[in-house]
Protein backbone atom coordinates (compact mmCIF):
# COMPACT_ATOMS: atom_id res chain seq x y z
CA UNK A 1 9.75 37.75 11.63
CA UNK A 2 12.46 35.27 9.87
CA UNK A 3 13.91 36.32 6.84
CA UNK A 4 16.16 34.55 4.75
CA UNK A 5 18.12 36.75 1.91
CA UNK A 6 19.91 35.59 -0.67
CA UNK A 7 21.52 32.99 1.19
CA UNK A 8 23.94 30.60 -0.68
CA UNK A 9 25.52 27.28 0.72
CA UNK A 10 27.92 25.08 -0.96
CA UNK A 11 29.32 21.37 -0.15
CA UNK A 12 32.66 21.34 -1.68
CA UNK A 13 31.88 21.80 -5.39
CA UNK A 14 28.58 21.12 -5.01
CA UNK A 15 25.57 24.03 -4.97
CA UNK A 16 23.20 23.03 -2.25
CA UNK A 17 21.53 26.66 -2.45
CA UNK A 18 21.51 29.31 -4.78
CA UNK A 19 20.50 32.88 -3.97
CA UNK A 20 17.35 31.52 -1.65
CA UNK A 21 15.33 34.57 -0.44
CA UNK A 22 12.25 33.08 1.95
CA UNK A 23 10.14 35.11 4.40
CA UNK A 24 7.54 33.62 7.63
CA UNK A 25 5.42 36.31 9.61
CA UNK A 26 4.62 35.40 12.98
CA UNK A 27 1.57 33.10 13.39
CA UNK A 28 1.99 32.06 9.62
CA UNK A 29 2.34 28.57 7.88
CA UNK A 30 5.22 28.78 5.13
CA UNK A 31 5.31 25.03 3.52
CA UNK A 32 8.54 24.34 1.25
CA UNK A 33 8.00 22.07 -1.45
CA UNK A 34 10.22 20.39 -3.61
CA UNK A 35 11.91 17.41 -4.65
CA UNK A 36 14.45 14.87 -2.81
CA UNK A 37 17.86 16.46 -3.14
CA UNK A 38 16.38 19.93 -4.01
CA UNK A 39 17.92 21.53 -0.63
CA UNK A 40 15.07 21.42 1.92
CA UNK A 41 16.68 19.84 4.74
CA UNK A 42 20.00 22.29 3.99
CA UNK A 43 18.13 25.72 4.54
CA UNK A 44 16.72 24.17 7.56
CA UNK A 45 20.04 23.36 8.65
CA UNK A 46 21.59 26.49 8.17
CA UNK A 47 18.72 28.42 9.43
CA UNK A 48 19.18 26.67 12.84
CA UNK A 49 22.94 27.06 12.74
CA UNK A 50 23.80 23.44 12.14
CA UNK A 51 25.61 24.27 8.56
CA UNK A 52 29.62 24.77 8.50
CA UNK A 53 30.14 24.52 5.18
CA UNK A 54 30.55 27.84 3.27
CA UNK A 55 27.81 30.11 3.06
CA UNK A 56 26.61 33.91 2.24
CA UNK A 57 23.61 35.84 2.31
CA UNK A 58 21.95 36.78 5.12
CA UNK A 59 19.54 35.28 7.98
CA UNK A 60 17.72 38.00 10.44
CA UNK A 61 15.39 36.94 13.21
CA UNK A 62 13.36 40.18 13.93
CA UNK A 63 16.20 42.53 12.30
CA UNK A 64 19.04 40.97 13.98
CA UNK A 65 21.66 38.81 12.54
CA UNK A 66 21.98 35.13 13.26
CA UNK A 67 23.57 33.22 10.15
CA UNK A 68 27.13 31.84 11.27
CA UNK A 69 25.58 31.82 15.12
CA UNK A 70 26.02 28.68 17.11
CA UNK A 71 22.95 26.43 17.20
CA UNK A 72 22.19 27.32 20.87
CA UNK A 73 22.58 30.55 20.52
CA UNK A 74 19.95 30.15 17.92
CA UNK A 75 17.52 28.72 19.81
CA UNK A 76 17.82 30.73 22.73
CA UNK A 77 16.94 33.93 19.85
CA UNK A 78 13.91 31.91 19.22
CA UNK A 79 14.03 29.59 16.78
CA UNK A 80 13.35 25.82 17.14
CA UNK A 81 13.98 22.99 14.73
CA UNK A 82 12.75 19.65 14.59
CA UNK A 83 15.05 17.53 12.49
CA UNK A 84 13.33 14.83 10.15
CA UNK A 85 13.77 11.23 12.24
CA UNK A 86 12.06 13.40 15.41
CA UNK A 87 15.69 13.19 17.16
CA UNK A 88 14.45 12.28 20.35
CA UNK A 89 16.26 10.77 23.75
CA UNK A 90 14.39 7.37 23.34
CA UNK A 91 15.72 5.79 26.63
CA UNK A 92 14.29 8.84 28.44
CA UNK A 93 10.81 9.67 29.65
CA UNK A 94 8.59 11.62 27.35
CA UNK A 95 8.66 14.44 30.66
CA UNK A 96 12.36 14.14 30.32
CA UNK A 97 11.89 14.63 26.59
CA UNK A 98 9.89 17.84 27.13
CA UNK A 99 12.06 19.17 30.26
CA UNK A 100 15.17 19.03 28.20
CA UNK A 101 13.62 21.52 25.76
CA UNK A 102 13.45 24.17 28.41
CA UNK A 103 16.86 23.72 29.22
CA UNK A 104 17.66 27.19 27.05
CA UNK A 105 17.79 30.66 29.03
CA UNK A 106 14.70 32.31 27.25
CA UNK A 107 12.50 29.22 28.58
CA UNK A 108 13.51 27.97 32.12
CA UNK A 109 11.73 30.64 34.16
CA UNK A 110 8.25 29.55 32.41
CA UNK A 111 9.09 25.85 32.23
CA UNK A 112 5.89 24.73 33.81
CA UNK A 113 3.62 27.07 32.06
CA UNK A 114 5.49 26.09 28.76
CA UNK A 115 4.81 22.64 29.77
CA UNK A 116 0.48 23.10 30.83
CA UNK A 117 0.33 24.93 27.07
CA UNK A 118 1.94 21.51 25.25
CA UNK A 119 0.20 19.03 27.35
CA UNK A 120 -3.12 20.80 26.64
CA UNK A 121 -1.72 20.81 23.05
CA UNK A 122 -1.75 17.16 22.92
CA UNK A 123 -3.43 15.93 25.48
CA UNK A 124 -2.05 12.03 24.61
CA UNK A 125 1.16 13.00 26.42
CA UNK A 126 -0.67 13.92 29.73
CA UNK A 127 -1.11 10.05 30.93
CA UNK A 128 1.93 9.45 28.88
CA UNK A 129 4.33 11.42 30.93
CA UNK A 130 6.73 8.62 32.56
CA UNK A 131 6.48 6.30 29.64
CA UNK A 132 10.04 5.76 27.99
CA UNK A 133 9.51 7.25 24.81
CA UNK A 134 10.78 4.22 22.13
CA UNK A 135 8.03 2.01 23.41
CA UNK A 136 5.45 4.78 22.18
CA UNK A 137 4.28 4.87 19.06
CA UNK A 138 5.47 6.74 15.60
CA UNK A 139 2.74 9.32 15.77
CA UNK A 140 3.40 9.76 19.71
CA UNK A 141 7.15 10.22 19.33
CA UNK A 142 6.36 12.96 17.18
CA UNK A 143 4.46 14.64 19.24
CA UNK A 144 7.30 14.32 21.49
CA UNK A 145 9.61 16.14 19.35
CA UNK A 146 7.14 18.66 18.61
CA UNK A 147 6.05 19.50 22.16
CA UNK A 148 9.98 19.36 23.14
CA UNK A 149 11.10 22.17 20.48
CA UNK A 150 7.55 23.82 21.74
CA UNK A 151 9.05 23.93 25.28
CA UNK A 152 11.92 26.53 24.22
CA UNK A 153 9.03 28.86 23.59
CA UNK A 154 10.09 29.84 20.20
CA UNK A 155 8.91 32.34 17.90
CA UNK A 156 9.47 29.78 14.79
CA UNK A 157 9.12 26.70 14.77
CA UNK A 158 10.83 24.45 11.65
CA UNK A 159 9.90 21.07 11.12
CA UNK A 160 11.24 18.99 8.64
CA UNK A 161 9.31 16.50 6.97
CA UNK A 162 7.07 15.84 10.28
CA UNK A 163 5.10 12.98 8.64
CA UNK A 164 7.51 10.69 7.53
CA UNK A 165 6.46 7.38 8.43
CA UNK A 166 2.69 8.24 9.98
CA UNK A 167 -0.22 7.19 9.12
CA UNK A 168 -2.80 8.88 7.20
CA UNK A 169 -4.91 9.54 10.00
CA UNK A 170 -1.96 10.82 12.44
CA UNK A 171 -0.92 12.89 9.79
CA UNK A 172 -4.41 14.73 10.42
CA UNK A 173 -3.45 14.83 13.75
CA UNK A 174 -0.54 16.31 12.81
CA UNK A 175 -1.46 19.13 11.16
CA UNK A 176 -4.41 19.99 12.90
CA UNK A 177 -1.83 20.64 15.84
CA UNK A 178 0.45 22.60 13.73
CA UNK A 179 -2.62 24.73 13.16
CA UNK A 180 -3.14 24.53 16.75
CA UNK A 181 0.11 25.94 17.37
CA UNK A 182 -0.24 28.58 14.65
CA UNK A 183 -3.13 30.10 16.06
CA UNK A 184 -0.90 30.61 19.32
CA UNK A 185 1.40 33.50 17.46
CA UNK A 186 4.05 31.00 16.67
CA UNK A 187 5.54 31.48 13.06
CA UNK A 188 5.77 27.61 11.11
CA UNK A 189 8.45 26.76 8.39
CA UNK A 190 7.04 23.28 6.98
CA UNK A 191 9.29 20.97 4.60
CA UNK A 192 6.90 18.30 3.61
CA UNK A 193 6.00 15.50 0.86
CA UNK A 194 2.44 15.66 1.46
CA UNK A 195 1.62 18.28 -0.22
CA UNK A 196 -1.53 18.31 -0.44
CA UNK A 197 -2.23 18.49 3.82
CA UNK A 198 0.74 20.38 4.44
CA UNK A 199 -0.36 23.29 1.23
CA UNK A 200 -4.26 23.10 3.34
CA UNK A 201 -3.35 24.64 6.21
CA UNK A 202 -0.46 26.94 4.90
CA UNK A 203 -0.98 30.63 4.31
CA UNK A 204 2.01 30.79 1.79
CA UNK A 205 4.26 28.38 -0.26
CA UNK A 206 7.86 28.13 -1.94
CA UNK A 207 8.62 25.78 -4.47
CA UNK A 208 12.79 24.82 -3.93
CA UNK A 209 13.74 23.40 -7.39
CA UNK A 210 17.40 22.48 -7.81
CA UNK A 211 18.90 25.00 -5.24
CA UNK A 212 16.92 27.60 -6.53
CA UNK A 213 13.42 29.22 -5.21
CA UNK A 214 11.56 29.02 -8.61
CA UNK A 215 8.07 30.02 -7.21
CA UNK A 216 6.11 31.65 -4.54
CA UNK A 217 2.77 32.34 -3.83
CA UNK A 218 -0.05 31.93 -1.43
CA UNK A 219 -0.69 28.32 -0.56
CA UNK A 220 -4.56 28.41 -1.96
CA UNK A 221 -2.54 29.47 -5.15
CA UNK A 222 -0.36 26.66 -5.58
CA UNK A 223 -2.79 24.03 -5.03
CA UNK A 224 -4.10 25.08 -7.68
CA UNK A 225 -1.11 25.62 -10.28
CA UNK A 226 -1.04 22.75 -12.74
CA UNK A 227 2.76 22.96 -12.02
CA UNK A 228 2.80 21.65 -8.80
CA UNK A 229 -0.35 19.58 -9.33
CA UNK A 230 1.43 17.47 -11.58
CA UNK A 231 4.42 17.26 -9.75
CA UNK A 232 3.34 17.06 -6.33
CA UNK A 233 0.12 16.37 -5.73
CA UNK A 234 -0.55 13.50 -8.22
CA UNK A 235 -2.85 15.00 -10.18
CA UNK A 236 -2.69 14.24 -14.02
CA UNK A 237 -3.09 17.90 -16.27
CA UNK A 238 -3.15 16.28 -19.88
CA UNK A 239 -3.36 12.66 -19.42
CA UNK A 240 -6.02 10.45 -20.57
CA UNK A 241 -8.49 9.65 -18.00
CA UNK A 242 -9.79 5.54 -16.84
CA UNK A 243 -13.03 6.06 -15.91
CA UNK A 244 -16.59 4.55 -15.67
CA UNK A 245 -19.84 4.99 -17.80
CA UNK A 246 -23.07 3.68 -17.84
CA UNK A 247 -23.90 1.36 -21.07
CA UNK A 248 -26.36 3.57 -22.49
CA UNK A 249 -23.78 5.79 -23.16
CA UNK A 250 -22.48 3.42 -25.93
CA UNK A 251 -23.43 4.53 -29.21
CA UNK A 252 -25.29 2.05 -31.86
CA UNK A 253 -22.78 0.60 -34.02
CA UNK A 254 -19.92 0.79 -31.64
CA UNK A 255 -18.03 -1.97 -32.20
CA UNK A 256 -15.32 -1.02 -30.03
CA UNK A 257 -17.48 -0.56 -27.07
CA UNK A 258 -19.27 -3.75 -27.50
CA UNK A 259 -16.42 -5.58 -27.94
CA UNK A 260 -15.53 -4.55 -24.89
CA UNK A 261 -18.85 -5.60 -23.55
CA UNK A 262 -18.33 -9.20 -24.86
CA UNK A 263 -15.20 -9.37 -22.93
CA UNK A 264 -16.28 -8.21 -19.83
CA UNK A 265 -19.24 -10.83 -20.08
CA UNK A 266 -16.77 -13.80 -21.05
CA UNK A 267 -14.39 -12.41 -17.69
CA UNK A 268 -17.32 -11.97 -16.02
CA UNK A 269 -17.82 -16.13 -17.01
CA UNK A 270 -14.40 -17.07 -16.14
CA UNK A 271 -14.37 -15.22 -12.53
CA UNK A 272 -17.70 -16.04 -11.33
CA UNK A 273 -18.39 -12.18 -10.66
CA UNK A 274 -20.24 -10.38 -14.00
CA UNK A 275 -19.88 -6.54 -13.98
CA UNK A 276 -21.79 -4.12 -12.45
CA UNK A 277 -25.11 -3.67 -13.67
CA UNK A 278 -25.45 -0.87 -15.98
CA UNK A 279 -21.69 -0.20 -16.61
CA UNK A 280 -18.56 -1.50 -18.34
CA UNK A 281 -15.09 -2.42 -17.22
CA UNK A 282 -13.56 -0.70 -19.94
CA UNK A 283 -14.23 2.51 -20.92
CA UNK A 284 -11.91 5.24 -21.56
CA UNK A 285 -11.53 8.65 -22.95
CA UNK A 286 -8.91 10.03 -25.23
CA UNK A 287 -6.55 7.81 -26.99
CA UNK A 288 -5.79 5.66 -24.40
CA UNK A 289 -5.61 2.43 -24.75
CA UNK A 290 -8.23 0.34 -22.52
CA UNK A 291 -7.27 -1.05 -19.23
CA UNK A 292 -8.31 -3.51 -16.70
CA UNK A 293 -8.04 -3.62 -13.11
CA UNK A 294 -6.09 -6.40 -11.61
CA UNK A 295 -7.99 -5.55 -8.55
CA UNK A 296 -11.41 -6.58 -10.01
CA UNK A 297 -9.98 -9.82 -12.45
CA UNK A 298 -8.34 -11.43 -9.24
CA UNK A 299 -8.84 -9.85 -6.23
CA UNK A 300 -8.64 -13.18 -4.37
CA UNK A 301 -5.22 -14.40 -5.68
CA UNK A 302 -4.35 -16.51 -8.37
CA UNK A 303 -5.62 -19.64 -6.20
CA UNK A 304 -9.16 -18.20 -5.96
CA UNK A 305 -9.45 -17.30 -9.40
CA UNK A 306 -8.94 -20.92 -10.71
CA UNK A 307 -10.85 -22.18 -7.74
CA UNK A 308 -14.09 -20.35 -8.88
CA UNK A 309 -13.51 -20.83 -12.90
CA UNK A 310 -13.19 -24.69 -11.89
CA UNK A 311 -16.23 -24.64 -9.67
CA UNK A 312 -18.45 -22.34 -12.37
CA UNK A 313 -17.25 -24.72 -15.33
CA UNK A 314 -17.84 -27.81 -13.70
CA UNK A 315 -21.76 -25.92 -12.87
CA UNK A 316 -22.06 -25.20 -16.54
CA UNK A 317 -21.39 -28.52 -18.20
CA UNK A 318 -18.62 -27.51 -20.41
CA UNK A 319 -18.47 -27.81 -24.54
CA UNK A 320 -18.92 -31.38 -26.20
CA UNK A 321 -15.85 -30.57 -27.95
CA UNK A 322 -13.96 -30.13 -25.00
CA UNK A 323 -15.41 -33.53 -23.40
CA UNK A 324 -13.27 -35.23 -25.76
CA UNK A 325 -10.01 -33.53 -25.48
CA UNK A 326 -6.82 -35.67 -25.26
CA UNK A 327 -5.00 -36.50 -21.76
CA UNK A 328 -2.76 -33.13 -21.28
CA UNK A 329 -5.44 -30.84 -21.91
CA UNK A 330 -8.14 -29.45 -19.64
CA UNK A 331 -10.55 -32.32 -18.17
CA UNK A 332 -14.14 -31.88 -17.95
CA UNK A 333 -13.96 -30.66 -14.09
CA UNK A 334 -11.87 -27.55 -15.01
CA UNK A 335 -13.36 -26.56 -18.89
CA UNK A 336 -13.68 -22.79 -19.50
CA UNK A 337 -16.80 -22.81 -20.74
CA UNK A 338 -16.50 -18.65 -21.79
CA UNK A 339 -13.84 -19.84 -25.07
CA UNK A 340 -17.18 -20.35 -27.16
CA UNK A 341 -17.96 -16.32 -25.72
CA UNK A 342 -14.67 -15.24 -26.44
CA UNK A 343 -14.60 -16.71 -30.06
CA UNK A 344 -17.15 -14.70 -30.92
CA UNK A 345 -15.35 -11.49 -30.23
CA UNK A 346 -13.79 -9.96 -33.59
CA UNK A 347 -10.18 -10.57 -33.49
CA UNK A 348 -9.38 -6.77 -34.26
CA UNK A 349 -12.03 -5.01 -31.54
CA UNK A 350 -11.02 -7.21 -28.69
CA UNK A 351 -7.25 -5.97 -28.88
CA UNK A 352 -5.63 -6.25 -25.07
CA UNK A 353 -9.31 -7.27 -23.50
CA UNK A 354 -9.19 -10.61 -25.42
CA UNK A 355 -5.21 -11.06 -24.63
CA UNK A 356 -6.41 -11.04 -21.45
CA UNK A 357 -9.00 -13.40 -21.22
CA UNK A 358 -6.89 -15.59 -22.88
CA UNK A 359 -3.68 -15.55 -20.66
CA UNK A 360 -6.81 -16.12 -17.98
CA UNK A 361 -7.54 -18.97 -19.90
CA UNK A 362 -3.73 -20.42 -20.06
CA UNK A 363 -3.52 -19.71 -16.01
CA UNK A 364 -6.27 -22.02 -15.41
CA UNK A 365 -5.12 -24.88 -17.87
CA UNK A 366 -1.99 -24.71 -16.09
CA UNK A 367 -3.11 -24.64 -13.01
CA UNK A 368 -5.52 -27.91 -13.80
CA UNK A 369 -1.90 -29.64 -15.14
CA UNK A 370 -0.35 -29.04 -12.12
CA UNK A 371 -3.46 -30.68 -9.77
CA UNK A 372 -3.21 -33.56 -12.27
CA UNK A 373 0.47 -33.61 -11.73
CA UNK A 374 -0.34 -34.00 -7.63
CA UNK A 375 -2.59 -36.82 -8.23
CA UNK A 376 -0.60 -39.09 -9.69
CA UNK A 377 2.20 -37.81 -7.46
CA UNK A 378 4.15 -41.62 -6.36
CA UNK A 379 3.17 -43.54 -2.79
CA UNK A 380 5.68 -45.42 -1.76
CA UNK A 381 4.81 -48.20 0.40
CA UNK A 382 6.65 -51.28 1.27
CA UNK A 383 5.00 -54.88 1.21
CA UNK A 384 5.16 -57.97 2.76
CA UNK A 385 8.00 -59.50 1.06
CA UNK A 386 10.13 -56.12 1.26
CA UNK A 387 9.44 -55.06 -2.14
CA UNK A 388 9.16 -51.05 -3.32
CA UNK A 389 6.20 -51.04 -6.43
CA UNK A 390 6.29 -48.33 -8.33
CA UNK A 391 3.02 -45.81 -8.14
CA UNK A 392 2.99 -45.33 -11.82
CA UNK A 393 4.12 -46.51 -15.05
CA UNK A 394 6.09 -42.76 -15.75
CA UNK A 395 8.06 -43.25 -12.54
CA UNK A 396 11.32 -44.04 -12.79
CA UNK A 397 12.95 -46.05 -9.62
CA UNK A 398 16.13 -44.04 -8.29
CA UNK A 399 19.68 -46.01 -8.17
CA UNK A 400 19.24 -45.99 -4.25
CA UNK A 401 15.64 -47.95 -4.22
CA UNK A 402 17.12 -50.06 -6.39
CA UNK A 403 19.68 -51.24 -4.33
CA UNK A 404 17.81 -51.21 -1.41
CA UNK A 405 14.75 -53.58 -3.17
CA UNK A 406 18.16 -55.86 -4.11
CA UNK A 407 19.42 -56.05 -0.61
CA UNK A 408 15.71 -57.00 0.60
CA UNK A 409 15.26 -59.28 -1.84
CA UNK A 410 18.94 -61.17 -0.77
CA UNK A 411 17.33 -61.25 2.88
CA UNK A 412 13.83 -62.61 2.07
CA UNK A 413 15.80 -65.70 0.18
């Protein structure tokens, strides 16, 4: 059993921990949680002997003494660490890798039996065994670094932060080996950000605030404390809600609600995509104000939204009134046909929906400017007689044409 009392570590002035008191029975899953800067990483440290800086409490591995021990020393008593960035030999073999990790007293006469247990452990390293370990991938190396602090055959095993940089499903992988490993007597010490996986398959948690152990309880527990929730597993305790609701549950007389409805119909006109039947885009609870997606306005890009307004317009006809709109202003290819919708919308219901139909609106004007703009774009081509016309009557000849059109003009006579 490792137990941690009361232990205090300072860097200079500063108060990494304060009076820590942690606990992890063999074959048990302890998970520390806390924030960046809250001293994770230091107890680690000075739990595997890699801390110089002044210290106190105490730190017993089965009732014997080994705070102020040198790391080795450490890990030949039976306690591994593997250091967040994996720390491997990446020019070396992953068999190298694993080899090295026997290299401590308490491990070298089982080598090969420590080795069969972590192969079988993860059995991707088996036909990866003379592959140089940087050309393997993120998930791999870290197997690597697990399977090489494995190899000392220790009786806890600390990881810190073990899923940086994986992906969600090799974080599965992850920790369904860590359980893995559990189940084989070996005591775990877990400093992770993902909560939520790392809190599944504990048995008990601490929550490191500050320097300071402010909580501790089983794991099932803290999942479940709207404390942590809120902090670290992204769920919202008090917060208005975005959600969903079918249209029936609109009340008669809702002018709100059907507001809201008119909007989504006249974005629904712009896009080319109406709603889902039976439901509206915006519907919330609480006091919330109502919110759209971006996802489900332009989930093409900017480019495809104006592309599909153009084409639907174009479908549709447009407005008379439009038809006859001066030069500057939308043509009849690119008319939004949903301004009559939107007009009808009460100025005071509509609120940020009908802000956003309209900056909709102003994107595709501009957008139908700018193709105008490319049309009438200049094309410069030279005649018979030498002479540079000008493509259009806005175009304004540049000193240098000038004088070369001069110079031509000398040469022709």
């Amino acid at each position: 059993m490792l137990e941690v009392r009361d232990l205090s570590i300072s860097y200079g002035q500063h108060r990494a921990l304060e009076n820590v008191s942690i606990r992890v029975d063999p074959g048990e899953i302890v998970v520390i949680l806390g924030a960046n800067g809250a001293g994770k990483s230091t107890l680690l440290k000075a739990i595997g002997g890699l801390i110089e800086e002044n210290h106190s409490g105490a730190i017993e591995l089965d009732n014997h003494p080994v705070l102020g021990l040198p790391a080795y020393q450490i890990v030949n008593r039976g306690i591994a660490l593997v250091p967040e960035g994996r720390g491997i030999f990446s020019d070396l073999t992953v068999k190298e890798n694993l080899m090295l990790g026997a290299y401590c007293e308490r491990a070298r006469e089982d080598s090969d039996g420590n080795l069969d247990r972590i192969l079988s452990l993860f059995p991707k390293l088996t036909e990866r065994q003379g592959q140089i370990v940087r050309t393997m991938s993120g998930g791999e190396q870290q197997m690597v670094a697990i399977g090489r602090a494995m190899m000392s055959a220790p009786s806890i095993l600390m990881l810190d932060e073990p899923s940086l940089g994986l992906s969600p499903l090799l974080c599965k992988e992850l920790f369904h080996s860590l359980a893995e490993v559990r189940r084989a007597g070996v005591g775990i010490l877990l400093v992770e950000q993902n909560a939520k996986q790392s809190l599944a398959i504990a048995d008990r948690g601490y929550l490191l605030e500050n320097a300071h152990i402010v909580l501790e309880d089983k794991a099932e527990n803290l999942m479940n404390d709207p404390a942590v929730q809120k902090a670290y597993l992204g769920v919202s305790t008090g917060a208005p809600v975005v959600q969903k609701a079918p249209a029936a549950a609109m009340a008669p007389g809702d002018h709100t609600a059907a507001a809201r409805a008119a909007a989504d119909s006249a974005l629904a006109m712009i896009t080319g995509t109406p709603a889902p039947s039976g439901q509206l885009s915006f519907v919330t609870t609480g006091n919330a104000p109502a919110r759209l997606r971006t996802d489900d306005v332009i989930a093409g890009g900017i480019d495809a939204l104006v592309r599909e307004a153009a084409a639907k317009n174009q479908d549709l006809g447009g407005n008379a009134e439009l038809n006859n709109a001066p030069p500057g202003n939308l043509g009849p290819e690119n008319r939004p046909s949903a301004m009559t919708e939107l007009s009808r919308l009460n100025h005071n219901d509509m609120a940020s929906e009908g802000r956003l139909a309209a900056v909709l609106l102003e994107i595709e004007q501009a957008a139908a400017n700018a193709r105008s703009l490319v049309g009438q774009s200049r094309k410069v081509t030279t005649t018979a007689t030498g002479h540079i016309p000008k493509a259009s009557t806005s175009y304004q000849e540049s000193k240098f044409e000038k004088e070369h059109r001069t110079r031509m003009r000398v040469k022709g006579d």
